[in-house]
Protein backbone atom coordinates (compact mmCIF):
# COMPACT_ATOMS: atom_id res chain seq x y z
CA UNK A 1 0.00 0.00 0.00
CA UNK A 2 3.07 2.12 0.50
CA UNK A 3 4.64 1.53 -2.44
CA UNK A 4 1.35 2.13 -4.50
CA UNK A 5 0.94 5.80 -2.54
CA UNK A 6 4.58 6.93 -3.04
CA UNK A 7 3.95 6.05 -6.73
CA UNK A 8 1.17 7.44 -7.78
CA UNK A 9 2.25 10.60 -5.34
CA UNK A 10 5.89 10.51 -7.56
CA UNK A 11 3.78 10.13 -10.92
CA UNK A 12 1.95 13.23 -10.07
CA UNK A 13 4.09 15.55 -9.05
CA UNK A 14 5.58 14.17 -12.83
CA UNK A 15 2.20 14.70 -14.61
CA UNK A 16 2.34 18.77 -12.97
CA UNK A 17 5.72 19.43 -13.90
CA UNK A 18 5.52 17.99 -17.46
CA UNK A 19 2.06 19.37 -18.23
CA UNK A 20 2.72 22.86 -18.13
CA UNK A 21 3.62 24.55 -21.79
CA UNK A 22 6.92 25.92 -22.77
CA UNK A 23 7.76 29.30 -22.25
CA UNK A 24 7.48 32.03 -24.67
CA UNK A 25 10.57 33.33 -25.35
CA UNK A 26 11.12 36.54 -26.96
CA UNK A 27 11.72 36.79 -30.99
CA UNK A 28 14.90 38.38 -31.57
CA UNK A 29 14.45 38.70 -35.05
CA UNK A 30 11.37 40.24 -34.58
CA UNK A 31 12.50 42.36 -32.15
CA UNK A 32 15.34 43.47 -34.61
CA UNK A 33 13.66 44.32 -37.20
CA UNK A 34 11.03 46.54 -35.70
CA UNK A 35 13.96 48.33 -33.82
CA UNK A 36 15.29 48.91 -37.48
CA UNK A 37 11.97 49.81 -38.90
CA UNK A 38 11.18 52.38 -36.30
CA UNK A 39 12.22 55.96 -36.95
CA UNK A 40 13.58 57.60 -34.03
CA UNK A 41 13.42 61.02 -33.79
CA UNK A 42 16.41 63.28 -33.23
CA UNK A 43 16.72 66.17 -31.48
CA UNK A 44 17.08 69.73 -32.75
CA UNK A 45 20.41 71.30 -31.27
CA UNK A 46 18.50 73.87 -29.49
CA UNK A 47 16.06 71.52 -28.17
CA UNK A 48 19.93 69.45 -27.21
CA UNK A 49 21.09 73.12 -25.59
CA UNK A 50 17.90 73.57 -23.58
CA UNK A 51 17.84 70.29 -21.93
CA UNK A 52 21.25 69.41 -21.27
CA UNK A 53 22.83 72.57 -21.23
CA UNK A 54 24.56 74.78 -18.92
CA UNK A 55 22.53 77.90 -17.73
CA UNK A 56 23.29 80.81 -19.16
CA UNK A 57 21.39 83.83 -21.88
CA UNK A 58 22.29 81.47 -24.95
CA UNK A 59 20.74 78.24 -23.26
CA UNK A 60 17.74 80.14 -21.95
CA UNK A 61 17.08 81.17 -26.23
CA UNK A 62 18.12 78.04 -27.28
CA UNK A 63 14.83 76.99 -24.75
CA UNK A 64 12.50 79.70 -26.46
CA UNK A 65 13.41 78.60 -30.56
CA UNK A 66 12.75 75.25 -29.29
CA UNK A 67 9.24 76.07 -27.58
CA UNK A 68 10.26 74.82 -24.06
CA UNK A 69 9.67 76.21 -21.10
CA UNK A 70 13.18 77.51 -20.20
CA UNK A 71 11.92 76.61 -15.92
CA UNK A 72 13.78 73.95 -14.33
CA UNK A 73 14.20 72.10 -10.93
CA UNK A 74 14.86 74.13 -8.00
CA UNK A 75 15.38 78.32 -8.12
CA UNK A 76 17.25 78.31 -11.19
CA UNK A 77 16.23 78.85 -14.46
CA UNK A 78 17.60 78.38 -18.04
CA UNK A 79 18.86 81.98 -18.43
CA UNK A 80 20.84 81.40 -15.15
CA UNK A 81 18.73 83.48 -13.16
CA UNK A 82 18.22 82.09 -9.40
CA UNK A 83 14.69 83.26 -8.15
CA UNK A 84 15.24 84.69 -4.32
CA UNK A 85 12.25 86.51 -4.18
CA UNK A 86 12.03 90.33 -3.39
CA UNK A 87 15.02 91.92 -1.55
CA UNK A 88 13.76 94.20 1.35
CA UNK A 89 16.15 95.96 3.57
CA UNK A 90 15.05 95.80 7.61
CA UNK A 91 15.94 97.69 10.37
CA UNK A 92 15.16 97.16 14.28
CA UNK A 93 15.28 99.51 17.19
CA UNK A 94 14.25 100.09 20.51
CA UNK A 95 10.97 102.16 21.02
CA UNK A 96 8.77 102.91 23.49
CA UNK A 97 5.45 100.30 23.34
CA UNK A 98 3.22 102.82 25.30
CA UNK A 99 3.68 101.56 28.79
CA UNK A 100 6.74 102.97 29.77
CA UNK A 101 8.66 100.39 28.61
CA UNK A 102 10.79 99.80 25.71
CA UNK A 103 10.64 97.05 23.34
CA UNK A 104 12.94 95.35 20.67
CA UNK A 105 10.70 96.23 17.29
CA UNK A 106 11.71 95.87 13.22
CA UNK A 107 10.84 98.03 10.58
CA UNK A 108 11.22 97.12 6.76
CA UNK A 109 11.71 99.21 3.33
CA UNK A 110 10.25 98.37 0.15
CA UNK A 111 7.46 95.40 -0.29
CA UNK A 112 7.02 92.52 1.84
């Protein structure tokens, strides 16, 4: 009895293995030939400037011919300009707050 369960156990963990179908591999012929098919587009020079290039005046135009936006990651833009925002120039003193005290207080030229 055994034997007859440790056979029939061995001839179907056979019958699962076997029964599955092969893989499908990939065609590599096919997959050559469409690569070579396939027209890739290049890249204009100024489209090459404004992506990859170095910030600076000519970079930022190269960005405008090519109809990009000439923004990029972080404060710095195409041109080379670095966005810090508006400068304003502060000052603090010591005034009186009303009480007959003085008090530490800041005033600040230009917008804020």
């Amino acid at each position: 009895l055994f034997l007859a369960q440790s056979v029939a156990t061995v001839m179907g963990v056979v019958a699962s293995t076997v029964g599955h179908p092969p893989a499908h591999a990939l065609d590599m012929d096919a997959f050559a030939n469409q690569q070579l098919t396939t027209t890739a587009t290049t890249m204009s020079p100024d489209e090459a400037l404004c992506r990859f290039g170095q910030p600076s005046p000519a970079t930022g135009q190269a960005c405008l011919r090519a109809g990009i936006s000439p923004k990029r990651a972080g404060s710095l833009d195409a041109f080379g300009k670095v966005d810090r925002g508006d400068f304003v120039r502060c000052k603090q003193f010591y005034g009186d707050n009303g009480k007959g005290a003085y008090e530490k207080m800041t005033t600040c030229d230009g917008p804020r």
